[in-house]
Protein backbone atom coordinates (compact mmCIF):
# COMPACT_ATOMS: atom_id res chain seq x y z
CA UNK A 1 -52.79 -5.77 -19.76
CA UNK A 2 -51.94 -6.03 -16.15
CA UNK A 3 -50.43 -9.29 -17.03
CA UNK A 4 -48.07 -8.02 -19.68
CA UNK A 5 -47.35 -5.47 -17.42
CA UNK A 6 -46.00 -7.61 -15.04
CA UNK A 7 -43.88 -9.60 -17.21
CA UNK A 8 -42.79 -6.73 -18.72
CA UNK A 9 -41.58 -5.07 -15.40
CA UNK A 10 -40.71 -8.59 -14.26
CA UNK A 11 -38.34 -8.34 -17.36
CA UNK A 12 -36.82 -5.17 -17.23
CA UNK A 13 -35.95 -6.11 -13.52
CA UNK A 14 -33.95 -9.45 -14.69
CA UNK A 15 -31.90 -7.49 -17.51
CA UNK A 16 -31.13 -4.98 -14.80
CA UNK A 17 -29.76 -7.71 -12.67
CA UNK A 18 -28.22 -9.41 -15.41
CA UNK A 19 -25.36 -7.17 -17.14
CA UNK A 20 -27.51 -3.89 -18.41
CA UNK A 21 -26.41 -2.65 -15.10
CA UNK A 22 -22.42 -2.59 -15.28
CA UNK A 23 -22.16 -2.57 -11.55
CA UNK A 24 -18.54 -0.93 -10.82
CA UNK A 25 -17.92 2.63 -12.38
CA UNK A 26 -14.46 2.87 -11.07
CA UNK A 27 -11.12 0.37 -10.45
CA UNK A 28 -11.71 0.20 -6.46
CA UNK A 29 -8.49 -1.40 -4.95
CA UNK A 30 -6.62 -1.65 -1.33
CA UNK A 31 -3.01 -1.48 -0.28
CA UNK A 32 0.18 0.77 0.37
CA UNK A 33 -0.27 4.21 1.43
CA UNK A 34 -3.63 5.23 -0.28
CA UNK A 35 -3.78 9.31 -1.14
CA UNK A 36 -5.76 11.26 -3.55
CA UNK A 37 -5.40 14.02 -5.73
CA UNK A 38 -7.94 15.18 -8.51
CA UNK A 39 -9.54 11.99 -9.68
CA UNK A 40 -7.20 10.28 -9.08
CA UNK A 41 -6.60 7.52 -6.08
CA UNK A 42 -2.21 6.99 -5.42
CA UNK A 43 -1.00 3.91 -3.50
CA UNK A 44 2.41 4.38 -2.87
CA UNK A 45 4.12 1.50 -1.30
CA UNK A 46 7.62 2.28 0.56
CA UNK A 47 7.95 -1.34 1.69
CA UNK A 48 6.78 -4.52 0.16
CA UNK A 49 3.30 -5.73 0.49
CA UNK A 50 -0.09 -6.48 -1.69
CA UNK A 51 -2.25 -4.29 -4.01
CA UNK A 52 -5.66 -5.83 -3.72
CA UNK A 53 -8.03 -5.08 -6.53
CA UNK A 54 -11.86 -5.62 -5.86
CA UNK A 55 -13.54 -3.89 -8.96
CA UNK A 56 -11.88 -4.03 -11.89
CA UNK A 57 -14.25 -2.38 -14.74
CA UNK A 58 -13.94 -2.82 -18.39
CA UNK A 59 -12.16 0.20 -20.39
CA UNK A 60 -10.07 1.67 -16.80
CA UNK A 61 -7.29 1.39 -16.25
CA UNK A 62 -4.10 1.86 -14.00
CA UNK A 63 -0.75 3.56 -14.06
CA UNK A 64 2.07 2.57 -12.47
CA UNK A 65 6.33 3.37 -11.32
CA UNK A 66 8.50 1.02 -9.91
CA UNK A 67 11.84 2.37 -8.85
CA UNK A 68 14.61 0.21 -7.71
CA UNK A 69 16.57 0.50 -4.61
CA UNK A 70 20.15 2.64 -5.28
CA UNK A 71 23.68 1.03 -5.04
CA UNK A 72 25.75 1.79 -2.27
CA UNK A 73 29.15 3.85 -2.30
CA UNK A 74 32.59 1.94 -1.92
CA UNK A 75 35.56 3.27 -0.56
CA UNK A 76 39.24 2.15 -0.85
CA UNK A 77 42.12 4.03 0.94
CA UNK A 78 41.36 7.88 0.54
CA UNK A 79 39.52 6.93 -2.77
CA UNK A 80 35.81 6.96 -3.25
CA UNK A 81 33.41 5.64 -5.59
CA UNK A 82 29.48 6.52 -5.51
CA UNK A 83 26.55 4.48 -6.10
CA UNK A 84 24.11 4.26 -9.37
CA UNK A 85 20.79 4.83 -8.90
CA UNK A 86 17.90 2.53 -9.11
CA UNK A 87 16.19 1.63 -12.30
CA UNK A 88 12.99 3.39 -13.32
CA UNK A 89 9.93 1.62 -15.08
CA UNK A 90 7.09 3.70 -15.80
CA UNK A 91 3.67 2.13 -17.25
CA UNK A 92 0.81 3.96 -18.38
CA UNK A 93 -3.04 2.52 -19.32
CA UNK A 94 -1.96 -0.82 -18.11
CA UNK A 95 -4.78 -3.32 -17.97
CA UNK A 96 -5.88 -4.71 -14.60
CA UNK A 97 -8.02 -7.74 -13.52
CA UNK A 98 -9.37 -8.34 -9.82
CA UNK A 99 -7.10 -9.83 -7.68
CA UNK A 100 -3.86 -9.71 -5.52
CA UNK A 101 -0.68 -8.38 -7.36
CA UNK A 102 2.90 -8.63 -4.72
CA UNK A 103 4.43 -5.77 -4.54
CA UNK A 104 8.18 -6.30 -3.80
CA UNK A 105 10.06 -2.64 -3.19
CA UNK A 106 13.95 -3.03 -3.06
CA UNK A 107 16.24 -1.79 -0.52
CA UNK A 108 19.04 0.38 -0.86
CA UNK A 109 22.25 -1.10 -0.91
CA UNK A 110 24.72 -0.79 1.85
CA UNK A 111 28.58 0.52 1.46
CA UNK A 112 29.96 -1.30 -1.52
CA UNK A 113 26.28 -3.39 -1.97
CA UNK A 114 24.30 -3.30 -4.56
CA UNK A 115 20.98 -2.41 -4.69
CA UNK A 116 17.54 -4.72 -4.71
CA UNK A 117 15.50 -4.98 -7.71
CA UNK A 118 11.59 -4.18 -6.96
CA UNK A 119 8.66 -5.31 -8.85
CA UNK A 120 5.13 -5.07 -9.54
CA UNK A 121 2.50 -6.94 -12.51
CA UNK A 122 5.40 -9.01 -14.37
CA UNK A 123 7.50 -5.65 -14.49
CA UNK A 124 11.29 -5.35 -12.79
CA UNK A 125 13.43 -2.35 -11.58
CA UNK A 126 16.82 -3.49 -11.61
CA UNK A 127 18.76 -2.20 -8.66
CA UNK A 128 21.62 0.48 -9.11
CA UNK A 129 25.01 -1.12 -9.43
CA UNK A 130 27.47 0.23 -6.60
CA UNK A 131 30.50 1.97 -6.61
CA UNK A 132 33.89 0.54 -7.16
CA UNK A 133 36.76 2.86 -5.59
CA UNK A 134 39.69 0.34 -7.44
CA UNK A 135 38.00 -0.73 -10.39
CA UNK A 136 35.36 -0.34 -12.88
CA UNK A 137 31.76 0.46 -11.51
CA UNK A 138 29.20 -2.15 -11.24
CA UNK A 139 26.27 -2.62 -13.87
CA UNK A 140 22.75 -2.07 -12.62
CA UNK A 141 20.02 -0.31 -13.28
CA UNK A 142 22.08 2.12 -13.22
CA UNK A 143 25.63 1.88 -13.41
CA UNK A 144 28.18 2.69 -10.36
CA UNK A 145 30.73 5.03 -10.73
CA UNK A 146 34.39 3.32 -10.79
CA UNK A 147 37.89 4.01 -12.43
CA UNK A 148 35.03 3.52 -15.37
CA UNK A 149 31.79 3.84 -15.09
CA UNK A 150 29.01 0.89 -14.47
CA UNK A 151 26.50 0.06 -17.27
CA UNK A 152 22.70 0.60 -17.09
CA UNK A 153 21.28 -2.42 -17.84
CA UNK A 154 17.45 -1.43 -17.24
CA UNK A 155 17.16 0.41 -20.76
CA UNK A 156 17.77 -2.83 -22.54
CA UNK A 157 16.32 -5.36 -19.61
CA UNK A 158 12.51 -6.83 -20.52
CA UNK A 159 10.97 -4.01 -18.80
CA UNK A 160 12.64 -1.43 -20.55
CA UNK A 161 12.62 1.62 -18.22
CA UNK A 162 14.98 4.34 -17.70
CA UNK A 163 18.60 4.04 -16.20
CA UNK A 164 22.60 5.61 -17.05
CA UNK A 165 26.26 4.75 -16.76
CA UNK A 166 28.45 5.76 -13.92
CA UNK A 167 31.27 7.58 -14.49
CA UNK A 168 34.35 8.17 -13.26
CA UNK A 169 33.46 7.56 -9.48
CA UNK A 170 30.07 8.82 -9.43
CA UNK A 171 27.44 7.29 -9.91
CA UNK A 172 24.65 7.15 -13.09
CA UNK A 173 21.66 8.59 -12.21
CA UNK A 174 17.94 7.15 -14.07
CA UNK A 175 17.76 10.36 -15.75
CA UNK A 176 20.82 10.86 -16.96
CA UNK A 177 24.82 9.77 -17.25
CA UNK A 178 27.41 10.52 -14.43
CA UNK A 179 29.90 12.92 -15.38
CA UNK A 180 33.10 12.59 -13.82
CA UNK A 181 32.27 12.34 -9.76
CA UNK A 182 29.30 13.74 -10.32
CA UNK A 183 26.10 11.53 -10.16
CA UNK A 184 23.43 11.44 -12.80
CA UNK A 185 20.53 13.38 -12.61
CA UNK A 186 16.80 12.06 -11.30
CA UNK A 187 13.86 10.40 -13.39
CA UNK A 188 11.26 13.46 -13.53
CA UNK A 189 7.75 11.97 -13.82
CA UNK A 190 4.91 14.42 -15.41
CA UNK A 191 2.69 11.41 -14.54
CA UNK A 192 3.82 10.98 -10.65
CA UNK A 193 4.46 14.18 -9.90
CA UNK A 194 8.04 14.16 -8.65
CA UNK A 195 11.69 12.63 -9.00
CA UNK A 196 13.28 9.58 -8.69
CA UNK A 197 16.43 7.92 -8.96
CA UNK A 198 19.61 10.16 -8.15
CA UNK A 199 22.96 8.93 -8.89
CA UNK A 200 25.10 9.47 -5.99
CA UNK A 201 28.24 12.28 -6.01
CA UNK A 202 31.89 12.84 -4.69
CA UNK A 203 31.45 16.26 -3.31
CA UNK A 204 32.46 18.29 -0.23
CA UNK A 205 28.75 18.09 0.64
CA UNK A 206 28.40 13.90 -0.45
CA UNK A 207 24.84 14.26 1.15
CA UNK A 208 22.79 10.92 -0.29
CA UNK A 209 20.05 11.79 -2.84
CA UNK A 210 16.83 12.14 -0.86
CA UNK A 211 14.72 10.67 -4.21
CA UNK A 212 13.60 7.32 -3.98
CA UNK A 213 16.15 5.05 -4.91
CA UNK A 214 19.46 7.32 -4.83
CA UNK A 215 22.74 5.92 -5.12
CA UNK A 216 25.17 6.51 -2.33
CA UNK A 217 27.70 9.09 -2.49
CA UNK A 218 30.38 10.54 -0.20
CA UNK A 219 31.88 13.40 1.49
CA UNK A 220 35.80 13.82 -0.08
CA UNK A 221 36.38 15.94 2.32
CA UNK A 222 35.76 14.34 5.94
CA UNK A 223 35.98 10.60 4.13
CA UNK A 224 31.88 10.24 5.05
CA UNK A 225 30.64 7.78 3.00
CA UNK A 226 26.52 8.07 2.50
CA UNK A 227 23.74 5.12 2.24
CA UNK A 228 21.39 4.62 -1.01
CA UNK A 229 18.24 5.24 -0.84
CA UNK A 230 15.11 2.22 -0.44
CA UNK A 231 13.24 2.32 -4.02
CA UNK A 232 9.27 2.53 -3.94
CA UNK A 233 6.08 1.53 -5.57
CA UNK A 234 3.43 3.82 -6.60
CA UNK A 235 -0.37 2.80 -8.06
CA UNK A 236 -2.72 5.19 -9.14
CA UNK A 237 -6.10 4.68 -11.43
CA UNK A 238 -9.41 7.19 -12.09
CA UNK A 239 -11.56 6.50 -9.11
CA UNK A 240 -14.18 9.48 -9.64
């Protein structure tokens, strides 16, 4: 008896250590600008850098938005043209394996500049076209405003996502069309909590969106032309 004890302890000890015990209960990763709200853990990444994943249990998983930088407004003469926004991607119950995944978050772009594409995990946010004051609006993510309006090429792009035309000199918005100088509205994410992705207006006000990657608009009335906004990153996964 005391002997089969043993081996019987001996052997409940060895299963233990060898994968009846799952180890990690929860995703446990590092990187960006970590917060926390409910059970969930957000790293939100404003400029480029590395989400570093050290646990990585089977059945969790993570969510994820990418949001392109905005295109910049254009000006020619006393005309104006503002900037589309940035595109959107949105990814829910994504898989995840330990590791390091880049994280590349795309600037705004200046007057008459586009804006930079930012990516995360294989996914790409195209950056928001920018305006054209004497011809048709550039494509991006979403489209600049223009004599015409850009197209929104991250609906249709690999990564699908969420991006409109411009219009006529404003600037599409990734949650909805331009119309006329006025710039599409904002992405609203039930998932992230807030909005993203403002296409930028000709207005008296021509303030620049201040959602994450906002196209550029201007003031008509004092000629003040206004920068896009950068685009961001933002992680988030059960951790309790």
């Amino acid at each position: 008896m005391p002997l089969l004890s043993s081996i019987a302890s001996a052997s409940v000890r060895g299963f233990s250590g060898y994968g009846l015990s799952s180890g990690a209960t929860f995703i446990a990763a590092t990187g960006g600008t970590v917060t926390e709200s409910g059970n969930y853990r957000y790293h939100t990444f404003t400029s480029s850098g590395t989400f570093t994943v050290s646990a990585a249990p089977s059945g969790k998983f993570i969510d994820f938005l990418i949001v392109a930088g905005g295109g910049g407004a254009d000006q020619s003469g006393n005309q104006f043209a503002a900037g589309g926004a940035g595109g959107v991607v949105e990814k829910l119950a994504q898989s995840i394996s330990t590791g390091s995944f880049t994280v590349t978050v795309g600037a705004g772009g200046a007057f008459s500049t586009s804006g930079d594409n930012s990516l995360f995990k294989g996914e790409t946010a195209i950056g928001g076209g920018r305006g054209n004051s004497s011809g048709v609006g550039f494509s991006g993510g979403s489209g600049g405003g223009g004599t015409s309006g850009g197209a929104a090429l991250q609906p249709t792009s690999a990564s699908g996502g969420y991006g409109y035309a411009g219009g006529i000199y404003g600037g599409g918005g990734a949650g909805g069309a331009a119309d006329g100088n006025n710039g599409g509205g904002a992405y609203e994410s039930t998932t992230f909590g807030t909005l993203y992705g403002e296409g930028g207006s000709l207005s008296a006000e021509g303030a620049v969106s201040s959602h994450k990657g906002g196209g550029g608009g201007a003031n008509t009335d004092n000629g003040v032309r206004y920068a896009s906004t950068n685009g961001v990153v933002v992680v988030r996964y059960l951790y309790q």
